[in-house]
PDB file of N, CA and C in Angstrom:
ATOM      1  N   UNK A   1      86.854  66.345  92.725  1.00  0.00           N
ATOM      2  CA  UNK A   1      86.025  66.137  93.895  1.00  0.00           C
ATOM      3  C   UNK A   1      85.043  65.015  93.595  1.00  0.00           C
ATOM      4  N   UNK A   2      84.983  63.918  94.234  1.00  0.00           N
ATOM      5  CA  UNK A   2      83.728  63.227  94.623  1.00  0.00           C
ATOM      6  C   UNK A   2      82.592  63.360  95.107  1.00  0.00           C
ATOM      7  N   UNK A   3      81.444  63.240  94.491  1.00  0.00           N
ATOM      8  CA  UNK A   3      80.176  63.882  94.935  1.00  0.00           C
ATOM      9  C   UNK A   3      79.335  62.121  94.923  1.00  0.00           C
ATOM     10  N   UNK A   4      78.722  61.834  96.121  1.00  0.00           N
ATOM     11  CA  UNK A   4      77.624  60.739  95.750  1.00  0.00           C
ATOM     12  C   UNK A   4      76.904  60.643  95.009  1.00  0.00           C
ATOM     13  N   UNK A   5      75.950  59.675  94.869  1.00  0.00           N
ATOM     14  CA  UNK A   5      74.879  59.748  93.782  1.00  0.00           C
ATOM     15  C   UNK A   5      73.652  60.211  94.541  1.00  0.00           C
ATOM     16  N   UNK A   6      72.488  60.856  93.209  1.00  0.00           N
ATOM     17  CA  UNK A   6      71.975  61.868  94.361  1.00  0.00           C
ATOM     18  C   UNK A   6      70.587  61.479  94.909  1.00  0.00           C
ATOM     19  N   UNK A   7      70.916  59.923  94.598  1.00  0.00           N
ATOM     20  CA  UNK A   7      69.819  59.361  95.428  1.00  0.00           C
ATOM     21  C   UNK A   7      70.485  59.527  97.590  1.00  0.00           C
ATOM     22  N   UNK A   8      71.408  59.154  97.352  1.00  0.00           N
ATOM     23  CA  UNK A   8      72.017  59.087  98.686  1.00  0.00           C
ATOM     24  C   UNK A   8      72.199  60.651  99.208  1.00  0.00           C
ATOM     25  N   UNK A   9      72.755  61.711  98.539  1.00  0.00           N
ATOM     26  CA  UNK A   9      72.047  62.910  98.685  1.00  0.00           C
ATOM     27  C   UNK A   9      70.896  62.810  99.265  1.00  0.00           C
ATOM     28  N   UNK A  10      70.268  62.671  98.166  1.00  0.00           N
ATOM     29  CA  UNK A  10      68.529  62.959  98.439  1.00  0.00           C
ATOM     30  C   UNK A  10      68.447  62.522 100.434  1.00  0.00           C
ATOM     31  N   UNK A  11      68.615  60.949 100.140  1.00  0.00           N
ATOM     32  CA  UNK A  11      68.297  60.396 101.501  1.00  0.00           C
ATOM     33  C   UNK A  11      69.042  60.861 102.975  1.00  0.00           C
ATOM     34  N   UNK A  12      69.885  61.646 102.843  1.00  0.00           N
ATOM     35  CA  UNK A  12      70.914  61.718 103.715  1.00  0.00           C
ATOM     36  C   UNK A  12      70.318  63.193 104.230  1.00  0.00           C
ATOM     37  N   UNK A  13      69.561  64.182 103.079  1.00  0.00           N
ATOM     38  CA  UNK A  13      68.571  65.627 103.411  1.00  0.00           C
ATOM     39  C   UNK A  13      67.738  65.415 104.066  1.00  0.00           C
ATOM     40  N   UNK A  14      66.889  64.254 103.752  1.00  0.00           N
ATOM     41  CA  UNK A  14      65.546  63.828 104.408  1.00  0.00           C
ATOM     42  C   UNK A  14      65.647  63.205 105.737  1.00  0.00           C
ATOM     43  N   UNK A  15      66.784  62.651 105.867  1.00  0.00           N
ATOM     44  CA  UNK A  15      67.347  62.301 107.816  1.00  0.00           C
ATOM     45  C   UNK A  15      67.610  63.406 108.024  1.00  0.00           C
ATOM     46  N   UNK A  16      68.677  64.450 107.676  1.00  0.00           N
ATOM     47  CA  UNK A  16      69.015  65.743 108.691  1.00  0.00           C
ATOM     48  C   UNK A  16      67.598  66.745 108.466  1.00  0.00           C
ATOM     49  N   UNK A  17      66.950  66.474 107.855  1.00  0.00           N
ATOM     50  CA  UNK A  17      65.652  67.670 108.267  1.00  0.00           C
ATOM     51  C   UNK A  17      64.583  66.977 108.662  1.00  0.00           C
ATOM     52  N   UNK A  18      64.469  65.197 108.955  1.00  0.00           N
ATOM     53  CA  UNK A  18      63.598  65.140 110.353  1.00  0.00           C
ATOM     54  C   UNK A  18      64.176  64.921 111.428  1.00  0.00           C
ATOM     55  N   UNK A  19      65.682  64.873 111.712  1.00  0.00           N
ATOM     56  CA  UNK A  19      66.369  64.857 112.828  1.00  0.00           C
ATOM     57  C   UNK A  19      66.464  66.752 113.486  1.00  0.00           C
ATOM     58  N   UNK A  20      66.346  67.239 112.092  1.00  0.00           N
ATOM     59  CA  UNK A  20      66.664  69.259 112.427  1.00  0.00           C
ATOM     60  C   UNK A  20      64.640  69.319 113.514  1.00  0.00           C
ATOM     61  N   UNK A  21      63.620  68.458 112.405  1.00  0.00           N
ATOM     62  CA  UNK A  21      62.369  69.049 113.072  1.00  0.00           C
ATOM     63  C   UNK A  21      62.421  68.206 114.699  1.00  0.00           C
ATOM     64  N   UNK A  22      62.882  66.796 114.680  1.00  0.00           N
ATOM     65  CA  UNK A  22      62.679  66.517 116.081  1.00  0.00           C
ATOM     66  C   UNK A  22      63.530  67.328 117.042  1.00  0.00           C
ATOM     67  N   UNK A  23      64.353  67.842 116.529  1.00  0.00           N
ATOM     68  CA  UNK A  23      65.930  68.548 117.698  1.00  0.00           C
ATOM     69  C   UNK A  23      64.848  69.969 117.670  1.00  0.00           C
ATOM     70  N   UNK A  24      64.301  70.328 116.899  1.00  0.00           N
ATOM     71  CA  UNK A  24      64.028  71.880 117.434  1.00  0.00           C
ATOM     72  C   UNK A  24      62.330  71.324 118.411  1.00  0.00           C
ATOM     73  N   UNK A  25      61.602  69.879 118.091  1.00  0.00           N
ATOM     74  CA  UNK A  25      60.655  69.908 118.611  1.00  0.00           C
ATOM     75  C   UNK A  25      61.015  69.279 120.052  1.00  0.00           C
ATOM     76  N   UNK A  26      62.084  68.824 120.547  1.00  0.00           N
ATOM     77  CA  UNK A  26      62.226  68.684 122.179  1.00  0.00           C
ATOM     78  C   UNK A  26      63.973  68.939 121.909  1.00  0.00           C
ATOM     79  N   UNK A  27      64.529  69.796 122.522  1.00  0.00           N
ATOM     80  CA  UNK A  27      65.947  70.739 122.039  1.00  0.00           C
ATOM     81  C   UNK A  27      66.940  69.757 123.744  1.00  0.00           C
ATOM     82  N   UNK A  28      65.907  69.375 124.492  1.00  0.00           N
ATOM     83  CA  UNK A  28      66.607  69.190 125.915  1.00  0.00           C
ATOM     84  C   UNK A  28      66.880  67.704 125.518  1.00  0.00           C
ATOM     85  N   UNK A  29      66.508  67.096 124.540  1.00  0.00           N
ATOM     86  CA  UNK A  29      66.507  65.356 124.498  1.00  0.00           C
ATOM     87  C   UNK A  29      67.977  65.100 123.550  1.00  0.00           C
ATOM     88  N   UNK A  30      68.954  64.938 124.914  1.00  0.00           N
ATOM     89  CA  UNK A  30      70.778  65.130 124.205  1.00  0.00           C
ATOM     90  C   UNK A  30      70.633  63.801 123.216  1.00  0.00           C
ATOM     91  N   UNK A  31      69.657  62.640 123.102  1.00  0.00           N
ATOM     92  CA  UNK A  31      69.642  61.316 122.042  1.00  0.00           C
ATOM     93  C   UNK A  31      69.659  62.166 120.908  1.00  0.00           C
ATOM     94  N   UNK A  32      68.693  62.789 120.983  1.00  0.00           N
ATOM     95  CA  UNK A  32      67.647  63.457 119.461  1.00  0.00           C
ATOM     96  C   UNK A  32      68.923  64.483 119.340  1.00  0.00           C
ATOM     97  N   UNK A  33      69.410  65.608 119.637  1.00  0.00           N
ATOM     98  CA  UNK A  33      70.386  66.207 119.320  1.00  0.00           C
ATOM     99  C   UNK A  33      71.632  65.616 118.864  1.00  0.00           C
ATOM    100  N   UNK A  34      72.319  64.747 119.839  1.00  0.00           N
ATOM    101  CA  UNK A  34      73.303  63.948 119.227  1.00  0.00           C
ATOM    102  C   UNK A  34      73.367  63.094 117.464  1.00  0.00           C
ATOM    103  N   UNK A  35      72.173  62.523 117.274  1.00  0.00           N
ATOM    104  CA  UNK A  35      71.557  62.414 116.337  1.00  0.00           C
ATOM    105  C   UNK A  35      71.810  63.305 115.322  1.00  0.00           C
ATOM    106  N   UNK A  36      70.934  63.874 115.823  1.00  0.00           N
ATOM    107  CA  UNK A  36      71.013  65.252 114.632  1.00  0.00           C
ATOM    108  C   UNK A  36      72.083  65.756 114.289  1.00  0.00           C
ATOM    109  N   UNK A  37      72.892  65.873 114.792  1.00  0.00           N
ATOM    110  CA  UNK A  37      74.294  66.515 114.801  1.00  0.00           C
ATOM    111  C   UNK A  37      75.471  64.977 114.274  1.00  0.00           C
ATOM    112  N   UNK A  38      74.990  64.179 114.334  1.00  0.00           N
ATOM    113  CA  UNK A  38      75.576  62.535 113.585  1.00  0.00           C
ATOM    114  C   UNK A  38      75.080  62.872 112.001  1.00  0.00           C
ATOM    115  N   UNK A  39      73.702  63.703 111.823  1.00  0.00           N
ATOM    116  CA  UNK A  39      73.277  63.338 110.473  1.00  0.00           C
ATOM    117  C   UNK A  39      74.048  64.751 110.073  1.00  0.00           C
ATOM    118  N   UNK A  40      73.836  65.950 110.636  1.00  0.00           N
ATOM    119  CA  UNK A  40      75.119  66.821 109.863  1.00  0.00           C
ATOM    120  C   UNK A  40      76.460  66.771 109.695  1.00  0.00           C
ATOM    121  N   UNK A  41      76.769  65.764 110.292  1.00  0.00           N
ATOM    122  CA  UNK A  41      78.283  65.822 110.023  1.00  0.00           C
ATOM    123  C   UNK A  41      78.240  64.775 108.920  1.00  0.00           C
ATOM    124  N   UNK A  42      77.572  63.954 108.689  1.00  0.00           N
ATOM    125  CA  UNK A  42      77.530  62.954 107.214  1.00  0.00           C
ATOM    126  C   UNK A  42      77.137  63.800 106.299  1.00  0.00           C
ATOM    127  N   UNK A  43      76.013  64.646 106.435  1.00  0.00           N
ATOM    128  CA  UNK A  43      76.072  65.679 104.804  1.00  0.00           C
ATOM    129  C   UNK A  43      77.401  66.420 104.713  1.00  0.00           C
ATOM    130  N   UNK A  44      78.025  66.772 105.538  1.00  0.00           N
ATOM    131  CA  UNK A  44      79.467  67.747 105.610  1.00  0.00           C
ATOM    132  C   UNK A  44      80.037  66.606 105.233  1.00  0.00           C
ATOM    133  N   UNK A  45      79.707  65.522 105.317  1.00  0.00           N
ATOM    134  CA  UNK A  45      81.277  64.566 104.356  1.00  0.00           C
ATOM    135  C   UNK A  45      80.968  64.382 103.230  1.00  0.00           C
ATOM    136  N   UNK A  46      79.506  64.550 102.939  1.00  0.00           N
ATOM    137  CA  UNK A  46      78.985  63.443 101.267  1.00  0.00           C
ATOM    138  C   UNK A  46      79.140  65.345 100.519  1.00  0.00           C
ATOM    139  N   UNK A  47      78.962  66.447 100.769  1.00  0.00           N
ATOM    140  CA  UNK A  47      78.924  67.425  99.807  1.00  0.00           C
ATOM    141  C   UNK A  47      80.452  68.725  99.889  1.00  0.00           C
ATOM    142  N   UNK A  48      81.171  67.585 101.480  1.00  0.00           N
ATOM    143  CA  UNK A  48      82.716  68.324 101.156  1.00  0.00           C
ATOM    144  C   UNK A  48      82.614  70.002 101.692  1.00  0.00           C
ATOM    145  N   UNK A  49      81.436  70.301 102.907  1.00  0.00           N
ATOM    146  CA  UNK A  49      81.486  71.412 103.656  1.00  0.00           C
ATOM    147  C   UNK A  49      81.816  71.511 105.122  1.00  0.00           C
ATOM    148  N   UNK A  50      82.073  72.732 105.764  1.00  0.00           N
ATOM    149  CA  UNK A  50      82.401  72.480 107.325  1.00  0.00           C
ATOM    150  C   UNK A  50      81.189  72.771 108.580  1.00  0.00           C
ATOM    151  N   UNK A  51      80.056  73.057 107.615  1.00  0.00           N
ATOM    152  CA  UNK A  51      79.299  73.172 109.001  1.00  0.00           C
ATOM    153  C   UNK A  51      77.737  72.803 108.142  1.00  0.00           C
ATOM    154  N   UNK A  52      76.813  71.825 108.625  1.00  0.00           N
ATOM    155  CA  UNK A  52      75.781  71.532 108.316  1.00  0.00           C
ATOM    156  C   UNK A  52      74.985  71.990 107.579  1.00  0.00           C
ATOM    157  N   UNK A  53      74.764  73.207 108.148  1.00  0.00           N
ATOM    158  CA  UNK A  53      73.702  74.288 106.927  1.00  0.00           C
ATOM    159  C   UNK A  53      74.182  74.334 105.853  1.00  0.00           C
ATOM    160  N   UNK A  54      75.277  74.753 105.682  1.00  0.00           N
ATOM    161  CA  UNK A  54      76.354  74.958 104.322  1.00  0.00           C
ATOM    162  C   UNK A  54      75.823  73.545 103.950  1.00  0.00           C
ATOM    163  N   UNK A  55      75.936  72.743 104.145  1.00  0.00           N
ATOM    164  CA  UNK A  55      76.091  71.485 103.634  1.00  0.00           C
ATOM    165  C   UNK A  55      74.779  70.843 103.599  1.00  0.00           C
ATOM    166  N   UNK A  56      73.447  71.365 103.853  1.00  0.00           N
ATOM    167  CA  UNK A  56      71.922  71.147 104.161  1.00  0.00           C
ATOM    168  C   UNK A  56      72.141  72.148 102.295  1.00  0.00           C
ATOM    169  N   UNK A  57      71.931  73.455 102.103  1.00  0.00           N
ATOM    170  CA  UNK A  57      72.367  74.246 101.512  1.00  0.00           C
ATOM    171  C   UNK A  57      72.226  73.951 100.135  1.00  0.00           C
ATOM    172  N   UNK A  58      73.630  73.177 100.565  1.00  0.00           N
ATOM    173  CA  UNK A  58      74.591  72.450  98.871  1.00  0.00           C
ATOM    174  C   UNK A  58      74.030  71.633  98.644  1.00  0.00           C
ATOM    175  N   UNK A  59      73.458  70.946  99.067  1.00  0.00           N
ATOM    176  CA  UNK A  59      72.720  69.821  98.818  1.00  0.00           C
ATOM    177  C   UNK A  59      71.388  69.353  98.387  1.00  0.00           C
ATOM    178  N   UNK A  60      70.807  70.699  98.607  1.00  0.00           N
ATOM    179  CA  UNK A  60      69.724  71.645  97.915  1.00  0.00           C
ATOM    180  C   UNK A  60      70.093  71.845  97.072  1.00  0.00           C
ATOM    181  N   UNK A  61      71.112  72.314  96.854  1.00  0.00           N
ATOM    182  CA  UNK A  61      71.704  72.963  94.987  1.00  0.00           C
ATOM    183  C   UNK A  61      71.867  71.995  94.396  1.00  0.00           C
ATOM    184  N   UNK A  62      72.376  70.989  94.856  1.00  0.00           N
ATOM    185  CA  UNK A  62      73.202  69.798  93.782  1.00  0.00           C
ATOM    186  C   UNK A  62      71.591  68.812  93.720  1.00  0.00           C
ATOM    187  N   UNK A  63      71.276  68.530  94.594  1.00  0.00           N
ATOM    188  CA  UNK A  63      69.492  68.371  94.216  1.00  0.00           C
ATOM    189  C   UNK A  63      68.609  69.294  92.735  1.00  0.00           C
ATOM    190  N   UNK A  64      68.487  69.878  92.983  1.00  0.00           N
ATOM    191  CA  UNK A  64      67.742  70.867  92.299  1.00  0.00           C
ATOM    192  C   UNK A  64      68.557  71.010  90.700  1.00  0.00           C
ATOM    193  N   UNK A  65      69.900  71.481  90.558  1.00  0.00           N
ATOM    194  CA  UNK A  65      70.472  72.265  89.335  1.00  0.00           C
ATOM    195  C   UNK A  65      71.233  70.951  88.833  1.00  0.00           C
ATOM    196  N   UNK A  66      71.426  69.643  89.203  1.00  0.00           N
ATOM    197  CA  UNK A  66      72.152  68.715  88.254  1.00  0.00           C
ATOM    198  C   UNK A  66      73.429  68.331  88.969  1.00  0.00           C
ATOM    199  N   UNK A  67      74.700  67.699  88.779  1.00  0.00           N
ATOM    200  CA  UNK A  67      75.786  67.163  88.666  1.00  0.00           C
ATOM    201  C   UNK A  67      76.697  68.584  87.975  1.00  0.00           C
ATOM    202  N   UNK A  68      76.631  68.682  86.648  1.00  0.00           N
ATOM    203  CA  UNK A  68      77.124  69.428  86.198  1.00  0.00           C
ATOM    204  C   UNK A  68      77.385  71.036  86.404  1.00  0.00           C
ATOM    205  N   UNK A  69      76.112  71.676  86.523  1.00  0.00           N
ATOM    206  CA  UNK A  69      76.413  72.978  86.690  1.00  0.00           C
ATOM    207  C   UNK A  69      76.440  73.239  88.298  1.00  0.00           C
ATOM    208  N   UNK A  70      76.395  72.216  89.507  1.00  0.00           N
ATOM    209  CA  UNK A  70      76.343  72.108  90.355  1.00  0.00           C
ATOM    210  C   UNK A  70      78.770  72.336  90.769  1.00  0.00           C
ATOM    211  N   UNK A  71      78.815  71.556  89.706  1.00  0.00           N
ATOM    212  CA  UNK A  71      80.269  71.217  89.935  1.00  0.00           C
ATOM    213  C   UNK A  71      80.879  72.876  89.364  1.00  0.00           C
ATOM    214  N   UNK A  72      80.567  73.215  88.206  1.00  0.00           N
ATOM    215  CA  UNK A  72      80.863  74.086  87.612  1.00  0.00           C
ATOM    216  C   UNK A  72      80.659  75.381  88.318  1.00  0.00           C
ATOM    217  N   UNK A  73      79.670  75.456  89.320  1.00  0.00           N
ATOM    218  CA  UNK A  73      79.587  76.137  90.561  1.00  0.00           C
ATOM    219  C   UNK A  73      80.225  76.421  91.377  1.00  0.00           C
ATOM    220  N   UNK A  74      80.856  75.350  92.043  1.00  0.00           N
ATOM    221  CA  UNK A  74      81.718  74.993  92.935  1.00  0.00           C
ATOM    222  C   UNK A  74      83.300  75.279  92.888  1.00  0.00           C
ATOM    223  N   UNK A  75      83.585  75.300  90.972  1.00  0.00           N
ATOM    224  CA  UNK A  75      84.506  75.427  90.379  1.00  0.00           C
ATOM    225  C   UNK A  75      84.953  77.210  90.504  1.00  0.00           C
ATOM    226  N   UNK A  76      83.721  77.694  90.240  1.00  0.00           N
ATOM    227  CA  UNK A  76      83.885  79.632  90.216  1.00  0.00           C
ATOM    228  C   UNK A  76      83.664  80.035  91.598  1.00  0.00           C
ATOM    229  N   UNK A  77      83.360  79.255  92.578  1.00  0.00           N
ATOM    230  CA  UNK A  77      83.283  79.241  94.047  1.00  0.00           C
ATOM    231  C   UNK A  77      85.050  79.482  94.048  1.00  0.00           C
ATOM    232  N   UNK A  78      85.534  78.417  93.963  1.00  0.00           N
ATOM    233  CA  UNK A  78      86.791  77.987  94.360  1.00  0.00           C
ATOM    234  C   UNK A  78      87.895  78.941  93.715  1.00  0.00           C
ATOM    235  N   UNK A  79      87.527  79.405  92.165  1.00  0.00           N
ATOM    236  CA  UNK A  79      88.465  80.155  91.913  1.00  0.00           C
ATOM    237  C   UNK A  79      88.365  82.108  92.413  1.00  0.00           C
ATOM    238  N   UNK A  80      87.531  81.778  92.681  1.00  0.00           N
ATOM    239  CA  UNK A  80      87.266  83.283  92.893  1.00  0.00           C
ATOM    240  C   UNK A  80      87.650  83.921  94.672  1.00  0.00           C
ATOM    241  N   UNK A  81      87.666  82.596  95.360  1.00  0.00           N
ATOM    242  CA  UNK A  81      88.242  82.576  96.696  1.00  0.00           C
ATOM    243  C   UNK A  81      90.185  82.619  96.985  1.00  0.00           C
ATOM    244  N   UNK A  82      90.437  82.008  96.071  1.00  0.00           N
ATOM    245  CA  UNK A  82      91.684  81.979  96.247  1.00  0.00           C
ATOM    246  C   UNK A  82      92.946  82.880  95.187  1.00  0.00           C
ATOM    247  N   UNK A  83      91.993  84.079  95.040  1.00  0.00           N
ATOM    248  CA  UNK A  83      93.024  85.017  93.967  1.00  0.00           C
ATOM    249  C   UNK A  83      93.785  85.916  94.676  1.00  0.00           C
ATOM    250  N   UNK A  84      93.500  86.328  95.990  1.00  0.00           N
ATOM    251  CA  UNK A  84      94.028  87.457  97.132  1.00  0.00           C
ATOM    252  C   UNK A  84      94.234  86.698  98.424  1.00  0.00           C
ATOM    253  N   UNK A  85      95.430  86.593  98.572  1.00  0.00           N
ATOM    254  CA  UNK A  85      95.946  86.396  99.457  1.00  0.00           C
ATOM    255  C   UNK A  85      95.462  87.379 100.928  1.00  0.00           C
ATOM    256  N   UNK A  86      95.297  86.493 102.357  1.00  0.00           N
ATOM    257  CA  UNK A  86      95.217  87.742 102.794  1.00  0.00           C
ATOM    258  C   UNK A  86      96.168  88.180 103.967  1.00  0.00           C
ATOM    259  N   UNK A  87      96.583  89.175 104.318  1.00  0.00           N
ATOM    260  CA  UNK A  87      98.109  89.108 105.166  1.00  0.00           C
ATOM    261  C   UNK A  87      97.461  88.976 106.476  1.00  0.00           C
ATOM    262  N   UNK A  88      97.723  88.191 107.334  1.00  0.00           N
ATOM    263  CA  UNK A  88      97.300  88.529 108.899  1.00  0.00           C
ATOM    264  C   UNK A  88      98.792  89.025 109.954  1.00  0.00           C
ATOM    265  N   UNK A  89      98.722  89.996 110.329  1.00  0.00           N
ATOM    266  CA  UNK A  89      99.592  90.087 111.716  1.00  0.00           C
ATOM    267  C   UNK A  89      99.769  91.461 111.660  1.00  0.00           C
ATOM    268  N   UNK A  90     100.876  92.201 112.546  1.00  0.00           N
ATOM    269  CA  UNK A  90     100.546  93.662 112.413  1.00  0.00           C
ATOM    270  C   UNK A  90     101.195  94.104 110.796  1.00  0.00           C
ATOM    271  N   UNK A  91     100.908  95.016 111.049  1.00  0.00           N
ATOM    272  CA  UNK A  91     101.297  96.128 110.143  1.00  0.00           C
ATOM    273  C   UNK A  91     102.812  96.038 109.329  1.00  0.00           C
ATOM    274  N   UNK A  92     103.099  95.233 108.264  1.00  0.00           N
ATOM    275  CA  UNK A  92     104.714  95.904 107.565  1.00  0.00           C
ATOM    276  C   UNK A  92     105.032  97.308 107.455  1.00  0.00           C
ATOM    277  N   UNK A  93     105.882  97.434 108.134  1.00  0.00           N
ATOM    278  CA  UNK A  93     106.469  99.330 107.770  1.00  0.00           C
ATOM    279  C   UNK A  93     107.962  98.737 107.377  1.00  0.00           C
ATOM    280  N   UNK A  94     107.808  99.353 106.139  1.00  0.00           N
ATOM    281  CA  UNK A  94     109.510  99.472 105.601  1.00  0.00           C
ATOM    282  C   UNK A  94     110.381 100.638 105.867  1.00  0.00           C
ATOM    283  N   UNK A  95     111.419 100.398 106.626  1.00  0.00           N
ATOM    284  CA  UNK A  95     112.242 101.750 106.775  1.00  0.00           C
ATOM    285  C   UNK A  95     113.900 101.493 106.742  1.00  0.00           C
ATOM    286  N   UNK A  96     114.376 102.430 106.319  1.00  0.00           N
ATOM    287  CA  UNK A  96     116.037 102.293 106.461  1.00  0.00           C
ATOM    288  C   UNK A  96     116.631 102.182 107.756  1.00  0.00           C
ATOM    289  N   UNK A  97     117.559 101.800 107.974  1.00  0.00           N
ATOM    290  CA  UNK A  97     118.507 101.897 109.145  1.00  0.00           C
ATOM    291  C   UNK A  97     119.444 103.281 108.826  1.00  0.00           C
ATOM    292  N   UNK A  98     119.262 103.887 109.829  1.00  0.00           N
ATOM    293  CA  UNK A  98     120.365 105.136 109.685  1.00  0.00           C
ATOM    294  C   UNK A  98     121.577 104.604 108.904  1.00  0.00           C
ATOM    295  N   UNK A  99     122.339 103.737 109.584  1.00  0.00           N
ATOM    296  CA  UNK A  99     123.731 102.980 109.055  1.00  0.00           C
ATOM    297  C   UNK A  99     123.528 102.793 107.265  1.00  0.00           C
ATOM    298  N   UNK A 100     122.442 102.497 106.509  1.00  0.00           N
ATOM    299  CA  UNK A 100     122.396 102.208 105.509  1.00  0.00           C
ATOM    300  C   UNK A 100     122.163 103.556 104.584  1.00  0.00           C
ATOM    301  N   UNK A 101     122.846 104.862 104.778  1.00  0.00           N
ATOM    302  CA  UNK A 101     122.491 105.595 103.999  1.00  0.00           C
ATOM    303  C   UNK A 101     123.377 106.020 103.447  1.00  0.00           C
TER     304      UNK A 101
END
């Protein structure tokens, strides 16, 4: 995974949380929202999440704890999500066919 450098991090937090304070301080002004919602979808590309907060969040973490144990994070994130499969649709019932007995 590619992670920016965390100066551009840094700068990319500090647009979506004065674009988050102007959108919650006039919510009807669709510029200022649109905006805001332009600067979360660029942290969802620079930290590789699907919805802003998550990605406001991570970006806090990878700020704060380093490169390294930030990745190494991400790493026991990832393996620990994909060990169980999960079945979606109805119900398997296994049964014989009369004919097969």
């Amino acid at each position: 995974m590619l992670l920016p450098a965390k100066a551009e991090v840094a700068r990319q937090l500090r647009r979506y949380r004065a674009w988050e304070r102007m959108m919650l301080a006039s919510p009807a002004d669709r510029t200022v929202r649109a905006t805001f919602e332009d600067s979360g979808y660029t942290l969802c590309v620079l930290m590789g999440k699907r919805c802003a907060r998550e990605a406001a969040d991570a970006a806090e973490r990878f700020l704060r704890i380093g490169l390294v144990p930030y990745l190494q994070e991400q790493d026991t994130q990832l393996c620990g999500t994909a060990a169980a499969p999960v079945h979606r649709g109805p119900p398997v019932v296994l049964t014989r066919s009369p004919a097969g007995r």
